[in-house]
Protein backbone atom coordinates (compact mmCIF):
# COMPACT_ATOMS: atom_id res chain seq x y z
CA UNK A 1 9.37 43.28 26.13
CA UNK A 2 9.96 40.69 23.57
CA UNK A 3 7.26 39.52 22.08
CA UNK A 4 7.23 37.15 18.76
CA UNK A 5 4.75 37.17 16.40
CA UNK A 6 3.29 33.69 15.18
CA UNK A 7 2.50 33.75 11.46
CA UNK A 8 0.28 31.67 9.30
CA UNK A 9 2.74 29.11 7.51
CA UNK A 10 3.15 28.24 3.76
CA UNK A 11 2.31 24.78 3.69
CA UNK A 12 2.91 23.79 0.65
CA UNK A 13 3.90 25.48 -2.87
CA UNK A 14 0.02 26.16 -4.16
CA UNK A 15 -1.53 26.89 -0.74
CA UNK A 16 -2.01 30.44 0.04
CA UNK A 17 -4.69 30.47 2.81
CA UNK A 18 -6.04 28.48 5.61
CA UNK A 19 -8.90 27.80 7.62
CA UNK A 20 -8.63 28.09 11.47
CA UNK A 21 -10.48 25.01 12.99
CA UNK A 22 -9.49 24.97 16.04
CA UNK A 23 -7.29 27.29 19.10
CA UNK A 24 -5.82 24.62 21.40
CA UNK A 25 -4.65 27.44 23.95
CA UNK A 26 -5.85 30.69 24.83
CA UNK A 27 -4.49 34.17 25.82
CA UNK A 28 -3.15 34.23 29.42
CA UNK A 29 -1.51 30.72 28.65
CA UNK A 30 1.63 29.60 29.35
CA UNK A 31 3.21 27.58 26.63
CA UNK A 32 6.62 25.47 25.72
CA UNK A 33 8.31 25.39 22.95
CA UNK A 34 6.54 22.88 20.40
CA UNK A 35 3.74 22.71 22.04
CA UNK A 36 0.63 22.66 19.94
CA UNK A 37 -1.45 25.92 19.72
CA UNK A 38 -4.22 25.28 17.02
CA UNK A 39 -5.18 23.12 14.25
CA UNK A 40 -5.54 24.45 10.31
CA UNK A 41 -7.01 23.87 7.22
CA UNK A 42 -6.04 23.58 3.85
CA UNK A 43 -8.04 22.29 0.39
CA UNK A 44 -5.43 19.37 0.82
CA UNK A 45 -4.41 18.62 4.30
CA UNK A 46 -5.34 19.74 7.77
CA UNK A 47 -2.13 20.26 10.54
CA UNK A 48 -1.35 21.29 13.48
CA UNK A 49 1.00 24.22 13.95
CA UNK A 50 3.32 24.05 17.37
CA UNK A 51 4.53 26.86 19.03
CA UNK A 52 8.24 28.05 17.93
CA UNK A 53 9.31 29.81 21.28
CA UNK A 54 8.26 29.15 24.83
CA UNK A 55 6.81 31.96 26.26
CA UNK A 56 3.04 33.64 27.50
CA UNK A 57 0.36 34.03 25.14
CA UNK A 58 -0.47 37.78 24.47
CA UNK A 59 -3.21 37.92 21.43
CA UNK A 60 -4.89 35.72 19.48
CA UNK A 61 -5.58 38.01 15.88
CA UNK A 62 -8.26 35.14 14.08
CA UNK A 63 -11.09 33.50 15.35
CA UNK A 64 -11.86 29.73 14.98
CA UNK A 65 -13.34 29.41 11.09
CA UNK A 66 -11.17 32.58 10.08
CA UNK A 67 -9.78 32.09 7.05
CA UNK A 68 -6.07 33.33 7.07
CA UNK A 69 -3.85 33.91 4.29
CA UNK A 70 -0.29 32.95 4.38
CA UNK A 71 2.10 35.06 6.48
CA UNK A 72 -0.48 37.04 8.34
CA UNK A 73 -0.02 37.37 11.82
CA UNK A 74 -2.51 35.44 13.69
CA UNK A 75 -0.99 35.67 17.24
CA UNK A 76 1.26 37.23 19.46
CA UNK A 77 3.59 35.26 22.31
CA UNK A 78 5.37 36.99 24.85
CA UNK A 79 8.96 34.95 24.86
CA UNK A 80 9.74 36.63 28.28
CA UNK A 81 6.54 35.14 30.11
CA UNK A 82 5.41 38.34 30.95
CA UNK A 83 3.25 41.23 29.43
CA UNK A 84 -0.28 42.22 29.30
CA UNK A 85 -3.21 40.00 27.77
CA UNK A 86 -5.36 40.93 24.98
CA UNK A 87 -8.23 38.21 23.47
CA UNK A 88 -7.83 40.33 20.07
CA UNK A 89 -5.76 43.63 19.07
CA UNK A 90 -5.50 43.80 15.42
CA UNK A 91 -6.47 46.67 12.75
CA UNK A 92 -10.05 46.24 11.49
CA UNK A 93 -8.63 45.39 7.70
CA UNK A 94 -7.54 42.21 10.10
CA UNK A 95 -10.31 41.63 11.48
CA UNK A 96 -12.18 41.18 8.66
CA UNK A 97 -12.11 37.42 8.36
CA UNK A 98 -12.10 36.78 12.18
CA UNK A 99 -15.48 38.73 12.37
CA UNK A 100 -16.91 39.23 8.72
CA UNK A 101 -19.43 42.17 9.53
CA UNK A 102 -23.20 41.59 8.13
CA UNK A 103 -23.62 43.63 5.16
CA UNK A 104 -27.11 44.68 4.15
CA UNK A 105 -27.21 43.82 0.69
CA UNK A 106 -23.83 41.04 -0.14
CA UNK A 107 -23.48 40.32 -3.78
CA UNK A 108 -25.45 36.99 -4.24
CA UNK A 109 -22.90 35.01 -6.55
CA UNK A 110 -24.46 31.64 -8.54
CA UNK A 111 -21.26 29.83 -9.71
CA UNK A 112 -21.15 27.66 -6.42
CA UNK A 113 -17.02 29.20 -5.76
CA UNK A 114 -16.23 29.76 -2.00
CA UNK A 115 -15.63 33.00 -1.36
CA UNK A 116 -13.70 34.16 1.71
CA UNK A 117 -15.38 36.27 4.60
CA UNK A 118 -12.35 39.07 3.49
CA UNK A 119 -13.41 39.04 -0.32
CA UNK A 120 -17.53 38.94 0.57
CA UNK A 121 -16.72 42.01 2.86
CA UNK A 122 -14.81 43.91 0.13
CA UNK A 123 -17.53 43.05 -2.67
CA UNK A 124 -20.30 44.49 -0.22
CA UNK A 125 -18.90 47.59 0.46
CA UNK A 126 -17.72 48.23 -2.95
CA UNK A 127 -20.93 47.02 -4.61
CA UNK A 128 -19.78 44.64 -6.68
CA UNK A 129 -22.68 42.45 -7.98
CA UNK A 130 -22.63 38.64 -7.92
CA UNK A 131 -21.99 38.18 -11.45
CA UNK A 132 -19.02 40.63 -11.12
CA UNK A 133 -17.57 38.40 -8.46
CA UNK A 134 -18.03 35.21 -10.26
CA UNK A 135 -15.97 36.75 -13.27
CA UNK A 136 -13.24 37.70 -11.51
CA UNK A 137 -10.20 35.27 -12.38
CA UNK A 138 -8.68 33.98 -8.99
CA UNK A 139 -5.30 33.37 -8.21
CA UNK A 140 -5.18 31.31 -5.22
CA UNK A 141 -5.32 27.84 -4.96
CA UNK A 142 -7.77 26.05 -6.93
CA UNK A 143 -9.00 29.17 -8.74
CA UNK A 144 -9.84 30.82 -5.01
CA UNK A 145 -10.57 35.13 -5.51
CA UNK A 146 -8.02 36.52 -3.16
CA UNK A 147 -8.13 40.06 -2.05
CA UNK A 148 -5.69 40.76 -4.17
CA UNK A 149 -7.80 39.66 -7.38
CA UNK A 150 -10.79 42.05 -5.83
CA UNK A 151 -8.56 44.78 -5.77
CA UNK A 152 -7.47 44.09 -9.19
CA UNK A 153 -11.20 44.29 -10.51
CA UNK A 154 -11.33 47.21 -9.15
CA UNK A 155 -8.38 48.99 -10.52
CA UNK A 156 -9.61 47.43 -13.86
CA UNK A 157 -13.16 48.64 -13.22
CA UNK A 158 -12.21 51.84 -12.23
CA UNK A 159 -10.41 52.67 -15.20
CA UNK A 160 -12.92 51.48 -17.53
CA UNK A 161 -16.89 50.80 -16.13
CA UNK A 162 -18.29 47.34 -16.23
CA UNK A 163 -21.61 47.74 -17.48
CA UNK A 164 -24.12 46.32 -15.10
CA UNK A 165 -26.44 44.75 -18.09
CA UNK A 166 -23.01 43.08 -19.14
CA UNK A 167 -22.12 41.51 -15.89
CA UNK A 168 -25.79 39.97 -15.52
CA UNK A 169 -25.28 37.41 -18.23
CA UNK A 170 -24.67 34.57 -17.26
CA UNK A 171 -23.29 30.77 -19.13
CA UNK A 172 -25.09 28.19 -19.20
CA UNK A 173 -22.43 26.23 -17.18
CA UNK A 174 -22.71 29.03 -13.93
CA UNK A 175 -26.83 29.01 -14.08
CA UNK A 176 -28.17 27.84 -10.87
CA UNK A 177 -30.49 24.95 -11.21
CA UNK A 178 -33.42 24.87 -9.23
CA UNK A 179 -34.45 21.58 -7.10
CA UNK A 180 -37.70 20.54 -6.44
CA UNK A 181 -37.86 18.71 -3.18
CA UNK A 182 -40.35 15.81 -3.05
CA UNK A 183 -41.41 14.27 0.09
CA UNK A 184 -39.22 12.02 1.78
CA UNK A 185 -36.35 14.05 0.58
CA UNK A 186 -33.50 14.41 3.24
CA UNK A 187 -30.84 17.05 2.82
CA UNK A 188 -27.21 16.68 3.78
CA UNK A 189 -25.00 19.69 4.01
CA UNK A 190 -21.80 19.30 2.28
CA UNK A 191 -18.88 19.37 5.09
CA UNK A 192 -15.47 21.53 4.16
CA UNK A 193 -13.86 18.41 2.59
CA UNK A 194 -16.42 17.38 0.14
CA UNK A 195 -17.11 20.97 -0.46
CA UNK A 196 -12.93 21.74 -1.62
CA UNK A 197 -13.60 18.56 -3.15
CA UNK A 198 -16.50 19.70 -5.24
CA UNK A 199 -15.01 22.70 -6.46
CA UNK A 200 -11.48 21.45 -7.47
CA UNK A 201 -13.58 18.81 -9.71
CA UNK A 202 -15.51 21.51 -11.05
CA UNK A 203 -12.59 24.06 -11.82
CA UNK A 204 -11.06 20.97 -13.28
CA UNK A 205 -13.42 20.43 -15.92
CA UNK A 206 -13.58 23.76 -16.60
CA UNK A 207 -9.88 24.06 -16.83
CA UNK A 208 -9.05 20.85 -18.96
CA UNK A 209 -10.47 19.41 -21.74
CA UNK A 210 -10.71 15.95 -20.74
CA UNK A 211 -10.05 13.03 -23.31
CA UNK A 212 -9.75 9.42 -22.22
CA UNK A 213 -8.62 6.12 -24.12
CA UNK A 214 -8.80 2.62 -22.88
CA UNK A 215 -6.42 -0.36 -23.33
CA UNK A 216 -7.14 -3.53 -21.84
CA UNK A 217 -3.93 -5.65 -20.54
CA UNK A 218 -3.23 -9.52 -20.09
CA UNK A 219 -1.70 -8.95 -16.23
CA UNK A 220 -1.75 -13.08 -15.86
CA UNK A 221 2.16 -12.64 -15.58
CA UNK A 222 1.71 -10.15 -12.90
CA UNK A 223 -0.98 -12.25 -11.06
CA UNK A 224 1.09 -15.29 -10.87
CA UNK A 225 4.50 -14.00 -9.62
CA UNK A 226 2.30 -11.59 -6.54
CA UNK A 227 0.73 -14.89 -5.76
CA UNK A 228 3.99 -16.52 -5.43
CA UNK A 229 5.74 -13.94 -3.68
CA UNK A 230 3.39 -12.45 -1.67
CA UNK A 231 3.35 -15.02 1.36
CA UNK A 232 7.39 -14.58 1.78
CA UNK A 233 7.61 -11.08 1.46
CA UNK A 234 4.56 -10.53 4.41
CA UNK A 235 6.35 -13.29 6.28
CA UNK A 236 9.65 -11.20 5.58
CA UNK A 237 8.76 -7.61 5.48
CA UNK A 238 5.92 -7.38 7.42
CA UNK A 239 3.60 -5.96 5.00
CA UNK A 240 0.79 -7.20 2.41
CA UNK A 241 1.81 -7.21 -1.13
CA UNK A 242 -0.78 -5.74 -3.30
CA UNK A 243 -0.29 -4.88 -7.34
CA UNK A 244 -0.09 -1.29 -6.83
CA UNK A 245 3.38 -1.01 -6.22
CA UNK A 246 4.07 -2.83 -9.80
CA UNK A 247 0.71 -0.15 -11.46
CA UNK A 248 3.37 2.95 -9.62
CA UNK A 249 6.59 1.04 -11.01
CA UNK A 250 5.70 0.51 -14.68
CA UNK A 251 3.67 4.24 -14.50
CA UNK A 252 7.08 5.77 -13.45
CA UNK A 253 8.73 4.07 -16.53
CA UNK A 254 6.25 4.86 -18.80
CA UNK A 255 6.61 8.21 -17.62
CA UNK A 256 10.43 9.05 -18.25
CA UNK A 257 10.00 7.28 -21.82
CA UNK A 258 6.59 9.67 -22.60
CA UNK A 259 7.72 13.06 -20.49
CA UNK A 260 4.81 15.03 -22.22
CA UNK A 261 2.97 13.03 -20.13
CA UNK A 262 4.16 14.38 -17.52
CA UNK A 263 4.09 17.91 -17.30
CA UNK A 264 1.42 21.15 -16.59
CA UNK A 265 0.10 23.81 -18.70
CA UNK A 266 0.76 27.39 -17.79
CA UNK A 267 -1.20 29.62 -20.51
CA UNK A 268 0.42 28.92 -23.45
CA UNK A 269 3.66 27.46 -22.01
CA UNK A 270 3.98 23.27 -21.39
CA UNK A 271 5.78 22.32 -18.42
CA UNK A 272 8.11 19.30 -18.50
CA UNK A 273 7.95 17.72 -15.27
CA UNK A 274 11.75 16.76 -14.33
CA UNK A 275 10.81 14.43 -11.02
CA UNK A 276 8.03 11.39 -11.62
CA UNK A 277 6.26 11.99 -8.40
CA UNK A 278 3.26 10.00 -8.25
CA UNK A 279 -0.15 10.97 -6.39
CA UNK A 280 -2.30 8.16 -5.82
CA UNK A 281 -6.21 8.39 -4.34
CA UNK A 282 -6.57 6.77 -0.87
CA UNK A 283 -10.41 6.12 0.07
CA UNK A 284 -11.03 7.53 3.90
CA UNK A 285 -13.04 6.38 6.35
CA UNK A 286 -15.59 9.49 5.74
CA UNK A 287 -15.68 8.27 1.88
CA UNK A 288 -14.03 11.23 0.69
CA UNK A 289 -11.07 10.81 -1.09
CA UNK A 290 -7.39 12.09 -0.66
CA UNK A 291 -4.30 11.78 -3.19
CA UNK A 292 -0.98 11.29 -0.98
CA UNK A 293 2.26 11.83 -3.08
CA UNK A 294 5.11 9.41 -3.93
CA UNK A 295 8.19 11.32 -4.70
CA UNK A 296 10.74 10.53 -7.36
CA UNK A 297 9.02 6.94 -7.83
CA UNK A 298 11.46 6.67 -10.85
CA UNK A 299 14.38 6.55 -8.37
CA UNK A 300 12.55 3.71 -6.55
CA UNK A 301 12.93 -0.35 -6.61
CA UNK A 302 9.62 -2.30 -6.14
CA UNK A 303 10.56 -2.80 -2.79
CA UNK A 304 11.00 1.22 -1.81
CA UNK A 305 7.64 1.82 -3.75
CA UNK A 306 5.54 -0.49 -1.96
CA UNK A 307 6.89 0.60 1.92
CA UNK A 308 6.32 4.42 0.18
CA UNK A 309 2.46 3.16 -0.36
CA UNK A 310 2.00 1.51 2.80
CA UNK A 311 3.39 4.71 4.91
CA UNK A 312 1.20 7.12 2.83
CA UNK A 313 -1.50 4.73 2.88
CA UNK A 314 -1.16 4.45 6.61
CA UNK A 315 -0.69 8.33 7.52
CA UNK A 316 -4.01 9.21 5.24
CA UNK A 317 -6.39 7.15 6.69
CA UNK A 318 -5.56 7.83 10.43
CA UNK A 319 -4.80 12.07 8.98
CA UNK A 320 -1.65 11.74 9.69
CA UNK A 321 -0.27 13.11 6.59
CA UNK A 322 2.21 16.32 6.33
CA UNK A 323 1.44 19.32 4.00
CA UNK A 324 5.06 17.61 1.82
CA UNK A 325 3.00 14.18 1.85
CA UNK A 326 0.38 15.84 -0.28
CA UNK A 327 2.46 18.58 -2.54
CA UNK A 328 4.29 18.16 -5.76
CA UNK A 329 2.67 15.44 -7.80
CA UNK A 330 3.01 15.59 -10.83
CA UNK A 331 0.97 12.22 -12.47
CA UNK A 332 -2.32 10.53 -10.51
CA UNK A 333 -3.76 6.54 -10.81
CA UNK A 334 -6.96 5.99 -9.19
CA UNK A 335 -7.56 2.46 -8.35
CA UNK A 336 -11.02 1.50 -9.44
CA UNK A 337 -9.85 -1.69 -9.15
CA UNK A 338 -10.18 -1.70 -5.06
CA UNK A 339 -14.26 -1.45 -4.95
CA UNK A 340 -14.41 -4.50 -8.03
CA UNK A 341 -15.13 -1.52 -10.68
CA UNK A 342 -14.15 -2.49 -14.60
CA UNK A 343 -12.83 0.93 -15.14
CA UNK A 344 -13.66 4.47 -14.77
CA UNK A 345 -13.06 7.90 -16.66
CA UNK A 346 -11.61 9.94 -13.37
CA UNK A 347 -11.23 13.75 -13.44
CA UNK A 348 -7.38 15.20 -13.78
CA UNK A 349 -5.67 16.13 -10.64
CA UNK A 350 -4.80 20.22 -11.25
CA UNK A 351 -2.36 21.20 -12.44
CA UNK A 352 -1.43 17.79 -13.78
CA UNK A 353 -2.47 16.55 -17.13
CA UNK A 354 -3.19 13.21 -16.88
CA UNK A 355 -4.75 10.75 -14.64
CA UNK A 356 -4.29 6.97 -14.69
CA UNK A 357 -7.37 4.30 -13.77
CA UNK A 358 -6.95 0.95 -12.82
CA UNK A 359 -9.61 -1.17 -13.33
CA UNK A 360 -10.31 -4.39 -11.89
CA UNK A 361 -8.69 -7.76 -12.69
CA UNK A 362 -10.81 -10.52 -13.74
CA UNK A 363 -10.30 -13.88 -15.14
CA UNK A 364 -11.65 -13.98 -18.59
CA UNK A 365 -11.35 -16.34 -21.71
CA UNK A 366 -8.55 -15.06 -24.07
CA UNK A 367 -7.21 -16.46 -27.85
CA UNK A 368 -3.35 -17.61 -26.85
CA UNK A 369 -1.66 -18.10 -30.35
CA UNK A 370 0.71 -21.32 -30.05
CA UNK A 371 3.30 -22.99 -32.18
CA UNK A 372 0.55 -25.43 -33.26
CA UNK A 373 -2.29 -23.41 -33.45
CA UNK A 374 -4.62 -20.91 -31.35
CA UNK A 375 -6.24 -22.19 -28.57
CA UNK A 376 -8.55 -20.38 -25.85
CA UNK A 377 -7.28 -20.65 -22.31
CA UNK A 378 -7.91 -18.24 -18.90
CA UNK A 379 -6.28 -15.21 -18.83
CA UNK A 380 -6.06 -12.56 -16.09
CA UNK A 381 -6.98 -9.08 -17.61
CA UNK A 382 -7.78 -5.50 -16.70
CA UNK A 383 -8.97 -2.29 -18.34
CA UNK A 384 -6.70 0.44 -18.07
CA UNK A 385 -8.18 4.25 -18.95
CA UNK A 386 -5.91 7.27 -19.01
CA UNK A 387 -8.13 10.65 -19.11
CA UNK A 388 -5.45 13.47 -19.83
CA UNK A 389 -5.89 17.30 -21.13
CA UNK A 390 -6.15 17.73 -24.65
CA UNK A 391 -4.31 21.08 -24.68
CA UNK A 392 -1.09 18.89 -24.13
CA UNK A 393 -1.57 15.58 -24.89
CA UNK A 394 -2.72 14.93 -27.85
CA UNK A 395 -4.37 11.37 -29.18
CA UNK A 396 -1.09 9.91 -30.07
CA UNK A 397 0.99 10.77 -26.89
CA UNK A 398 -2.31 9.55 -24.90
CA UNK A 399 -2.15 6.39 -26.83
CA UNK A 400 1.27 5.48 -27.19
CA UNK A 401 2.00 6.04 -23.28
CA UNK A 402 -0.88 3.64 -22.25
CA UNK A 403 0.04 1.15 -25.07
CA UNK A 404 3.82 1.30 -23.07
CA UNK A 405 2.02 1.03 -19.77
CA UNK A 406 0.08 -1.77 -20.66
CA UNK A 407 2.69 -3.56 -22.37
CA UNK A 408 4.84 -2.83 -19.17
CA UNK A 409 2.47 -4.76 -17.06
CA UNK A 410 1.66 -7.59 -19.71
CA UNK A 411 5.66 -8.50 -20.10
CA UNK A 412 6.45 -8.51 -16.27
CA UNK A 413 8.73 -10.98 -15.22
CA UNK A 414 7.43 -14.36 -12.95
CA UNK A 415 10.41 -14.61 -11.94
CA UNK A 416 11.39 -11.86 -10.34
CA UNK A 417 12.98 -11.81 -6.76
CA UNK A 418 11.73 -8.41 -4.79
C-alpha cells in the first residue's frame, strides 16, 4: 500500500509553526491532486495547503486549532485509493496539541506570551511554575517557547536547580495589571490576528530600543508633477497614481547610499541587508494591519513600483497574499498620511531596524528665498519620522538617512515622464 504522508510546510524563512483553522476534507475522502485539504495559520499570513497526490484520505493527525510545527506529519493519503480509514492514529507525544489534556494545576504565566497547547502540556507535567515559563528565551518566531526551548530549561534546570523564590520575581514590565470594570464596560476578546499582533509589538519594544527623529520636507515638486501625470497614466495604465510609489522609490535610494540602515541585529553581530526589499502596512477591512513585501525595490522604475503596490495592495485586502508576499523585508514605511495624521512614532518591524512614517501633506505658508528677496508663498509639506534601533543606528546614521530621504523627495523632478 502506498500511502504518502502530508507534512506541515515551511512557509516562510521565520515561521516554524502553524495554526490549523480549518479541515476542508475528511478521512474516507476521495481527493485530486491540488485539491484543497485545509486552511493554516501563521503570525503573518493564513493559506491554504492543496493536496500533492491524488489519492484516498487515510488519517487526519491534528485537530482544527492544533497548533503544528513545521514538518510534522499532520495526515496520511492513500495514493492508491484504497486502504483502511482512521479519524486519528498518531503517538500520544502527537497528540498533544490536537487534544491538549486538562492538567490539574498548569503553570499560570503573567507576561501575556502565547504559549502552545504542546509547551502548556510539558510545563504541567514537569512542574514548571509560571514565572519559569515566562523566563524561558524562545526561539520560534516572534520570541514563541518551542518544545525545544522547554526541553532546554530543563536540561539547564536539571543540572543546576532554579530556586523557586528566584523564579517568583517578577519586572515591573511582566506584572499583570489589574482592571477595574465600571458599569457600562463592554469587553471584546482579542481575535488571533490582533492577538500575534499584540505580542510582536510588545517583543518589539522589548527587543529594540526605539529612537525616532523627524524632518519635515517641501514635497510641492512632488505634488505638482502627480497632479499632472496622474490623469494620463490612469487613462493609460489603468491604475490610480498615488505618492507612495515615489515615498518606496526615494526610500530604496536612500537605502543603498545609508546600508546600515538597512540591516538586522543578531546578538552582537550587524547584518547588512544586500536586497532593499520594502514592507509597507496595508490597513484591512477588520482594522488590523498587515505589512506586504516589495522585493528588490532598488531594481525597480517608478512604474514597476507602483503596479508592485497595487498587486500587494490588492492581494492583502481581499487575503489573497502568499507566505513569499509577506517574507524577507528588510525596511518598513507606514503611511500615516492615508487617515490625514501629521506624523506618528510607529514600532520597528522585527528583525528590521528601522521603520519609516509618512505623514500627511498639507499646504502650509513657507519663507521661499528669491533673487530679490524672501517672500512667503504656499508650499506643500509633510513630516517625515524614522523610529530605528539604537543598538545599530546611531543618531547620525538616523539623521543623515532621513535628511537624504527628505531631500530625495524635496528635489524630485516636475518633469518627469513615468
Amino acid at each position: 500500500m502506498a500511502d504518502y504522508n502530508l507534512v506541515m510546510p515551511k512557509l516562510g524563512e521565520s515561521v516554524q509553526e502553524a495554526t490549523i483553522i480549518r479541515w476542508l476534507v475528511k478521512p474516507g475522502d476521495m481527493i485530486q491532486e491540488d485539491d484543497v485539504l485545509l486552511e493554516i495559520a501563521t503570525d503573518k499570513v493564513d493559506s491554504e495547503i492543496p493536496s500533492p497526490v491524488a489519492g484516498k484520505l487515510l488519517q487526519v493527525l491534528f485537530a482544527e486549532n492544533a497548533l503544528v510545527p513545521v514538518g510534522e506529519v499532520i495526515a496520511v493519503i492513500n495514493t492508491e485509493g484504497k486502504g483502511e480509514v482512521s479519524e486519528v492514529s498518531v503517538s500520544s507525544e502527537v497528540q498533544k496539541p490536537a487534544q491538549p489534556p486538562q492538567p490539574s494545576q498548569p503553570p499560570q504565566p503573567s507576561s501575556g506570551r502565547f504559549y502552545s497547547p504542546l509547551v502548556m502540556s510539558i510545563a504541567t507535567k514537569e512542574n514548571i511554575s509560571g514565572p519559569e515559563l515566562d523566563a524561558i528565551q524562545g526561539t520560534g518566531t516572534n520570541g514563541r517557547v518551542r518544545k525545544q526551548d522547554v526541553l532546554k530549561f530543563l536540561e539547564n534546570r536539571t543540572k543546576q536547580p532554579v530556586s523557586r523564590q528566584q523564579t517568583t520575581v517578577k519586572s515591573p514590565a511582566a506584572a499583570k495589571i489589574t482592571i477595574n470594570l465600571q458599569p457600562g464596560d463592554e469587553i471584546v476578546e482579542m481575535d488571533r490576528m490582533r492577538k500575534l499582533i499584540a505580542e510582536h509589538m510588545v517583543m518589539s519594544k522589548q527587543t529594540s530600543p526605539h529612537v525616532t527623529n523627524f524632518v519635515e520636507a517641501d514635497v510641492t515638486s512632488l505634488v505638482l508633477w502627480r497632479e499632472k501625470t496622474k490623469d494620463e497614466f490612469l487613462k493609460r495604465e489603468k491604475l490610480k497614481l498615488t505618492f507612495m510609489p515615489a515615498f518606496v522609490e526615494a526610500t530604496a535610494i536612500a537605502l543603498r547610499e545609508y546600508p546600515g540602515v538597512n540591516a538586522s541585529v543578531d546578538g552582537d553581530k550587524i547584518i547588512l541587508r544586500k536586497n532593499v526589499n520594502i514592507g509597507f502596512a496595508v490597513a484591512l477591512k477588520s482594522g488590523h494591519l498587515i505589512v506586504p513585501v516589495l522585493k528588490n525595490a532598488d531594481q525597480k522604475s517608478l512604474v514597476g513600483i507602483a503596479f508592485e503596490l497595487n498587486r500587494l495592495t490588492g492581494a492583502a485586502r481581499n487575503s489573497g497574499l502568499s507566505p513569499d508576499d509577506i517574507h524577507g523585508g528588510t525596511f518598513t514605511i507606514s503611511n500615516f498620511g492615508t487617515f490625514r495624521n501629521l506624523t506618528g512614532t510607529p514600532i520597528i518591524n522585527q528583525p528590521q531596524v528601522a521603520i519609516l512614517a509618512t505623514g500627511n501633506i498639507e499646504k502650509k505658508p513657507a519663507v521661499i528665498e528669491t533673487p530679490t528677496g524672501d517672500v512667503i508663498a504656499i508650499r506643500h509639506k509633510m513630516i517625515l519620522s524614522l523610529s530605528y534601533d539604537h543598538r545599530a543606528v546611531d543618531g547620525a546614521l538616523g539623521g543623515m538617512f532621513l535628511r537624504r530621504l527628505a531631500d530625495l523627495l524635496e528635489e524630485f523632478d516636475m518633469n518627469r515622464i513615468i
